[in-house]
C-alpha atoms as a PDB file:
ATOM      1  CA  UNK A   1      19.986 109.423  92.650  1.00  0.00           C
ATOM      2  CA  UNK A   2      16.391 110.728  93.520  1.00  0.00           C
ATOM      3  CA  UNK A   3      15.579 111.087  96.827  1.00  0.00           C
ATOM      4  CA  UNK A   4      11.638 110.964  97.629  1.00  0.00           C
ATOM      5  CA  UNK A   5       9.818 112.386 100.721  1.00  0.00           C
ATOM      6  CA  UNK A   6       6.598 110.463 101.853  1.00  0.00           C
ATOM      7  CA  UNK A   7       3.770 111.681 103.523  1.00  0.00           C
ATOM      8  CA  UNK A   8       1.516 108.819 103.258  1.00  0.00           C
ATOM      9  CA  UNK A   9       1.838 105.451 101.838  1.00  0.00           C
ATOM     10  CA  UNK A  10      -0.227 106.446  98.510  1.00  0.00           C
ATOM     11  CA  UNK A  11       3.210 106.470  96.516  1.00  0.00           C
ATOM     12  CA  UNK A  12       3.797 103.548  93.936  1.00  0.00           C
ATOM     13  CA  UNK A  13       6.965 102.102  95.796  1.00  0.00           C
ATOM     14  CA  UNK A  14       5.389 102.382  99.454  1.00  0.00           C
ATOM     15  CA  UNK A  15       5.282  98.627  99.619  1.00  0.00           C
ATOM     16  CA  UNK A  16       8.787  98.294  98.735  1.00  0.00           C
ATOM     17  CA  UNK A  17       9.724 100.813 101.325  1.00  0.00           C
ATOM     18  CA  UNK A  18       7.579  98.925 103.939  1.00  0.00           C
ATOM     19  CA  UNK A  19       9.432  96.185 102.763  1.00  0.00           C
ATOM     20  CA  UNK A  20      13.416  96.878 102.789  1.00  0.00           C
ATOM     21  CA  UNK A  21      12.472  98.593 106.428  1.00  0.00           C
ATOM     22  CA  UNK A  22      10.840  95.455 107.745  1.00  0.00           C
ATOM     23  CA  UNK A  23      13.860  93.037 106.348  1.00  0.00           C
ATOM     24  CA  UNK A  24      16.193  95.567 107.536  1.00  0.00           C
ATOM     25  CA  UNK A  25      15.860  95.732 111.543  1.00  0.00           C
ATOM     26  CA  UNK A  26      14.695  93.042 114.318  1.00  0.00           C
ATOM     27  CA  UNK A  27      11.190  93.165 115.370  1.00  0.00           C
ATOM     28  CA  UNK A  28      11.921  95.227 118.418  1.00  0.00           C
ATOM     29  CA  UNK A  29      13.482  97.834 116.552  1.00  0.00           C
ATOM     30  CA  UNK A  30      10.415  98.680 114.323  1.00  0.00           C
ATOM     31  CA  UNK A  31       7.127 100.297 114.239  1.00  0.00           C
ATOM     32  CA  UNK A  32       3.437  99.167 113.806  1.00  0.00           C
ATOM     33  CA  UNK A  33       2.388 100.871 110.204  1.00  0.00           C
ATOM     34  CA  UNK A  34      -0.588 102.366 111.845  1.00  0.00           C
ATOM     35  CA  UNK A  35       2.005 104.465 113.999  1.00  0.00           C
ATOM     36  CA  UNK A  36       4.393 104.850 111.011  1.00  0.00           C
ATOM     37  CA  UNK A  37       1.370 106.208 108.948  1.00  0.00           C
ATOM     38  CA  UNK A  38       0.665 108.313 111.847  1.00  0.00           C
ATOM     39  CA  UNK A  39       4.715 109.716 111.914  1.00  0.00           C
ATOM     40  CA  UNK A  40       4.478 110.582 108.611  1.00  0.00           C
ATOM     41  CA  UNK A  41       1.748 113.688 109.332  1.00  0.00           C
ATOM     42  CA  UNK A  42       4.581 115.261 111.383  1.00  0.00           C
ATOM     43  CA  UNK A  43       6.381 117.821 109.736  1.00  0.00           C
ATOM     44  CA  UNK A  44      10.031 116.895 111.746  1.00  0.00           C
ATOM     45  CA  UNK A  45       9.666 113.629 110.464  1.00  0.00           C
ATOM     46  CA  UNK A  46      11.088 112.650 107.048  1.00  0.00           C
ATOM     47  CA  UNK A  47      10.123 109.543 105.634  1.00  0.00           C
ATOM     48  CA  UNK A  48      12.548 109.161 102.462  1.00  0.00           C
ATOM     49  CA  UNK A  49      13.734 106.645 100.071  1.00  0.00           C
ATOM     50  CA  UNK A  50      16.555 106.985  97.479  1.00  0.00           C
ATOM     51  CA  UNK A  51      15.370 105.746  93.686  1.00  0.00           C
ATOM     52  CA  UNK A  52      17.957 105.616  90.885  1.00  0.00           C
ATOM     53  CA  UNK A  53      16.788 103.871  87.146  1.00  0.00           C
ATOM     54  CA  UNK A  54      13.209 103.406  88.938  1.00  0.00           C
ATOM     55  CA  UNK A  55      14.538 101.138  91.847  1.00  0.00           C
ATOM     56  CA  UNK A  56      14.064 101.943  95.741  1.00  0.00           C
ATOM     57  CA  UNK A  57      17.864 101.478  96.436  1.00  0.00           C
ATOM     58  CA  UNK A  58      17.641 102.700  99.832  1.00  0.00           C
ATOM     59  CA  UNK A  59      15.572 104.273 102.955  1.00  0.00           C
ATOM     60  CA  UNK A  60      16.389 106.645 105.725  1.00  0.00           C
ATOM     61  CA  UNK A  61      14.074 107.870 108.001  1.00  0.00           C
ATOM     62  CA  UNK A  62      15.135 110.915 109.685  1.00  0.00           C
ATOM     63  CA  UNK A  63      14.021 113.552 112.129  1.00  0.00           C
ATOM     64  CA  UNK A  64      14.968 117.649 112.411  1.00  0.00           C
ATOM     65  CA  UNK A  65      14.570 119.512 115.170  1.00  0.00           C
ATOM     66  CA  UNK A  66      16.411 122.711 115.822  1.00  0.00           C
ATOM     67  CA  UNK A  67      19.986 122.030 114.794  1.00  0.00           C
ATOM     68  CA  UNK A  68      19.530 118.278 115.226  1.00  0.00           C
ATOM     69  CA  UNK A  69      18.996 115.427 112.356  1.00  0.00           C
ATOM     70  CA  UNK A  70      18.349 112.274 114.508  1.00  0.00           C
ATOM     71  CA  UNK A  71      18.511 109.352 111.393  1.00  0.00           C
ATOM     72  CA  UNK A  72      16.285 106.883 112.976  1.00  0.00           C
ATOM     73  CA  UNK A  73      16.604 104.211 110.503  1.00  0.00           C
ATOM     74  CA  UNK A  74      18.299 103.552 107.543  1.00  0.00           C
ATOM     75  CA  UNK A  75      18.630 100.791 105.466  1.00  0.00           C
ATOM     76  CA  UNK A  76      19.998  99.625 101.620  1.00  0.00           C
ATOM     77  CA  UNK A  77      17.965  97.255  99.013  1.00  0.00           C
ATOM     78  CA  UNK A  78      19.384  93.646 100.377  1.00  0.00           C
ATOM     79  CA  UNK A  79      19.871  93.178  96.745  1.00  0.00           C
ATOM     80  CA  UNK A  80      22.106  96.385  96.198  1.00  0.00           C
ATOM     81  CA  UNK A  81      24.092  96.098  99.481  1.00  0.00           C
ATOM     82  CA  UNK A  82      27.993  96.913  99.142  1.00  0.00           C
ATOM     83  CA  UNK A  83      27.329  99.369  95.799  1.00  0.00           C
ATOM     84  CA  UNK A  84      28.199 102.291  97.409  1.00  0.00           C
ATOM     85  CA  UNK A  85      24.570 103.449  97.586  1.00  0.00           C
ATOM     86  CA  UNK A  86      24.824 103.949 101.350  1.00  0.00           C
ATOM     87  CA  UNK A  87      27.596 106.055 101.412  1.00  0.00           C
ATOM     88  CA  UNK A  88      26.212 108.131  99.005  1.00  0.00           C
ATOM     89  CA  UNK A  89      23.047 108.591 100.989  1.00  0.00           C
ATOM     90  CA  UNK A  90      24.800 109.664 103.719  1.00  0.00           C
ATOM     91  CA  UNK A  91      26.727 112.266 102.626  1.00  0.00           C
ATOM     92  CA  UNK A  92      23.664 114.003 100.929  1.00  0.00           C
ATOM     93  CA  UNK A  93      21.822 113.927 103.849  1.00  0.00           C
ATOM     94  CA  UNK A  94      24.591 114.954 106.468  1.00  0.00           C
ATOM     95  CA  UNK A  95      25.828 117.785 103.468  1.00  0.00           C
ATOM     96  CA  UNK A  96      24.572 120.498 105.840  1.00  0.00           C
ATOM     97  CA  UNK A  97      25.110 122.513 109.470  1.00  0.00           C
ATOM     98  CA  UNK A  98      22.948 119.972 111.654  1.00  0.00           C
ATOM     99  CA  UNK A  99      24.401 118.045 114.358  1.00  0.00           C
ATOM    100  CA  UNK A 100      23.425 114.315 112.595  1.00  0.00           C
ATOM    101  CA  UNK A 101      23.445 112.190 115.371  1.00  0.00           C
ATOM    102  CA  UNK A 102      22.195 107.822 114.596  1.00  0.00           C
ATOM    103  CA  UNK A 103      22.637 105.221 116.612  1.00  0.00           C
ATOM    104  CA  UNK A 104      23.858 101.489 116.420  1.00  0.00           C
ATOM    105  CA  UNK A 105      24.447  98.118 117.697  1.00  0.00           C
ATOM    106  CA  UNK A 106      26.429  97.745 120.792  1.00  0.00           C
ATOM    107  CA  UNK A 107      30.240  97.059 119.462  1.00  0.00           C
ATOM    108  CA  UNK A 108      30.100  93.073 119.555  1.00  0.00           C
ATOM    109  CA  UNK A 109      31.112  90.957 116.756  1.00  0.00           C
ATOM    110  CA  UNK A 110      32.537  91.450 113.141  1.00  0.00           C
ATOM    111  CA  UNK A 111      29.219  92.605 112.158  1.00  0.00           C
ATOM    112  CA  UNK A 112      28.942  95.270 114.431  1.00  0.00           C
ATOM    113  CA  UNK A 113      32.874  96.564 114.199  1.00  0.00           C
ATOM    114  CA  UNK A 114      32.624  96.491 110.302  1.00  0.00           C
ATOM    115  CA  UNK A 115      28.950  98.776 110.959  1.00  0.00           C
ATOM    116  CA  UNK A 116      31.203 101.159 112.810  1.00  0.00           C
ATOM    117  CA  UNK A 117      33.805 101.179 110.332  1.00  0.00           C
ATOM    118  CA  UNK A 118      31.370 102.124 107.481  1.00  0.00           C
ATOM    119  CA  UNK A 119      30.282 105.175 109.567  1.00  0.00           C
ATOM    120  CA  UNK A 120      33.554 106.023 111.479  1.00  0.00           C
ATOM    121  CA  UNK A 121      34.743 106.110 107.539  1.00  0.00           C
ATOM    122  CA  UNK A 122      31.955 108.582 106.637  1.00  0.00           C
ATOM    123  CA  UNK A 123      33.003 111.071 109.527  1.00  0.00           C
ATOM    124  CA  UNK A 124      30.528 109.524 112.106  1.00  0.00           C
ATOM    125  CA  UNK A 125      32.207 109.713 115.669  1.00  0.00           C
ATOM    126  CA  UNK A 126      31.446 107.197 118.892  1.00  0.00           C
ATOM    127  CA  UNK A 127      30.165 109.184 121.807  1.00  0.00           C
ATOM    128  CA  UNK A 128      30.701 107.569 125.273  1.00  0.00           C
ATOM    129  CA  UNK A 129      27.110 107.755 126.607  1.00  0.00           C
ATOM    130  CA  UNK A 130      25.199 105.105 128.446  1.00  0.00           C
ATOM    131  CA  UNK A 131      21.654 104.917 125.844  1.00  0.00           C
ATOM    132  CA  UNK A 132      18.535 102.909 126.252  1.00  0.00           C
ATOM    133  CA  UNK A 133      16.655 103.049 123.349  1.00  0.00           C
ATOM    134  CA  UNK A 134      12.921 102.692 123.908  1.00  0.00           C
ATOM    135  CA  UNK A 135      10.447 100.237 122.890  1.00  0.00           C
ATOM    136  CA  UNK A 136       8.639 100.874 119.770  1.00  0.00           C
ATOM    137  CA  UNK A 137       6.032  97.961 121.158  1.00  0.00           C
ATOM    138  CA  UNK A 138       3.964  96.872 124.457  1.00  0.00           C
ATOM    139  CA  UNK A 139       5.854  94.442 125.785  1.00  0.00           C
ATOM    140  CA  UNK A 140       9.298  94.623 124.374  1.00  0.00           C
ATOM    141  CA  UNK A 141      11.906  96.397 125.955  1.00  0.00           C
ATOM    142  CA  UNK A 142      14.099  99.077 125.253  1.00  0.00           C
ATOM    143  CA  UNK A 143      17.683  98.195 123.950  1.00  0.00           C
ATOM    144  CA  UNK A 144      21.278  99.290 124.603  1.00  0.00           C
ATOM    145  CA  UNK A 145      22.701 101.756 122.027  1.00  0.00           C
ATOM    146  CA  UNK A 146      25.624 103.041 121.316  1.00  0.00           C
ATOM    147  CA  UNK A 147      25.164 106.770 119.783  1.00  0.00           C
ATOM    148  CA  UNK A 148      26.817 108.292 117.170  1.00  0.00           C
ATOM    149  CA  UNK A 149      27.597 111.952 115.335  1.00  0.00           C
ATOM    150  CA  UNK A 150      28.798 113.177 112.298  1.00  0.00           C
ATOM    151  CA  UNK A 151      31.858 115.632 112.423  1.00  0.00           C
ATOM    152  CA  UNK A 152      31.693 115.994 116.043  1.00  0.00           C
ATOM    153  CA  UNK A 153      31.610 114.751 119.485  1.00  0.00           C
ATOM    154  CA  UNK A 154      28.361 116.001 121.438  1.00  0.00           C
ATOM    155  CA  UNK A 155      28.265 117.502 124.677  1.00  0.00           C
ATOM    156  CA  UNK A 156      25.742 116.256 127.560  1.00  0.00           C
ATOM    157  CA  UNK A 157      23.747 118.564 126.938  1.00  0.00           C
ATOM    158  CA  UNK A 158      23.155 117.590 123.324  1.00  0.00           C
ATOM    159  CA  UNK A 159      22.855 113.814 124.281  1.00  0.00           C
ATOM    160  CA  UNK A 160      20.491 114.728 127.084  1.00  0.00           C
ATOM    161  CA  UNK A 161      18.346 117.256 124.264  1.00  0.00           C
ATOM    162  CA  UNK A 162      18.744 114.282 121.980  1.00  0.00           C
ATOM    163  CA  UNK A 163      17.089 112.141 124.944  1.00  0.00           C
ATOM    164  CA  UNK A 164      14.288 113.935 125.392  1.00  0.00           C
ATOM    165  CA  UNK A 165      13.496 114.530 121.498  1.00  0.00           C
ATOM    166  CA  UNK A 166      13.617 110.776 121.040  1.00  0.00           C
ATOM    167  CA  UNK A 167      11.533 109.945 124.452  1.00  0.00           C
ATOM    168  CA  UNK A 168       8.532 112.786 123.620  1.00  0.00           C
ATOM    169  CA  UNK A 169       8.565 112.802 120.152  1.00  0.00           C
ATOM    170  CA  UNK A 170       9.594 109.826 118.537  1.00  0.00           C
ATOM    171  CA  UNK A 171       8.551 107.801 120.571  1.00  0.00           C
ATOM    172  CA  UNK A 172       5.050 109.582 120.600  1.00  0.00           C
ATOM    173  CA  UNK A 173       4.665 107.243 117.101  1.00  0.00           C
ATOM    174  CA  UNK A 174       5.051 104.055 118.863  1.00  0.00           C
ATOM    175  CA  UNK A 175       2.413 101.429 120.456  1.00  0.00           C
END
């Protein structure tokens, strides 16, 4: 598996990218393209999809900052779901020192408990804060969270530089 880096949307399987990512998350959860294009310039941001036998199996858009990966998103092909391909992601991009913190779904339905169980299974751990994401558009709302990190438990302090990471500089990239 090839993983690609994109700074712009130039590259031959941007719109398939674009695509999987809009499929992938509710409205509320996403970001205008002119803001996404605008993310991309940032050097902490990595804007990466996984090829293998010239398909886009998979995206993950992730951010590094000090000894923090925050994986903002992350999705599989909808036609490749349940290969393995996610797992496989995952543990190349988490195959380092960083504190790799993502966050999902509050804990509500099969759904969401199987979602935990694929990353509880991958060495994710639940942390017990209280998290508001924020809204990516004017005139949504932000939405309850529940944050998790690989290997490890973080402290407050982490959650709180995690916080303020997401709220001045991810969020920078958002209407």
């Amino acid at each position: 598996m090839k993983f690609i880096r994109l700074k712009n949307i130039k590259d031959e399987n941007w719109n398939k990218v674009w695509q999987i990512y809009e499929e992938s998350f509710p409205h509320y959860e996403l970001r205008n393209i002119k803001e996404q294009k605008d993310a991309m310039k940032d050097d902490e941001f990595f804007c990466v999809y996984a090829k293998e036998d010239d398909k886009v199996v998979g995206i993950i858009f992730y951010w590094e900052w000090k000894q923090f990966r925050y994986i903002e998103h992350f999705a599989i092909n909808p036609n490749l779901r349940g290969g393995g391909y996610g797992s496989k992601i995952l543990e190349q991009i988490c195959n380092d020192d960083k504190i790799t913190i993502l966050e999902i779904d509050p804990i509500v339905d099969e759904i969401s408990e199987r979602r935990l169980g694929f990353y509880e299974r991958l060495g994710f751990n639940m942390n017990k804060f209280n998290h508001l994401h924020p809204p990516y558009k004017k005139g949504d709302r932000g939405h309850k969270l529940k944050v998790l990190s690989y290997k490890c438990i973080i402290s407050e302090n982490q959650f709180n530089d995690f916080k303020n990471f997401l709220e001045n500089r991810v969020m920078k990239y958002s209407e």
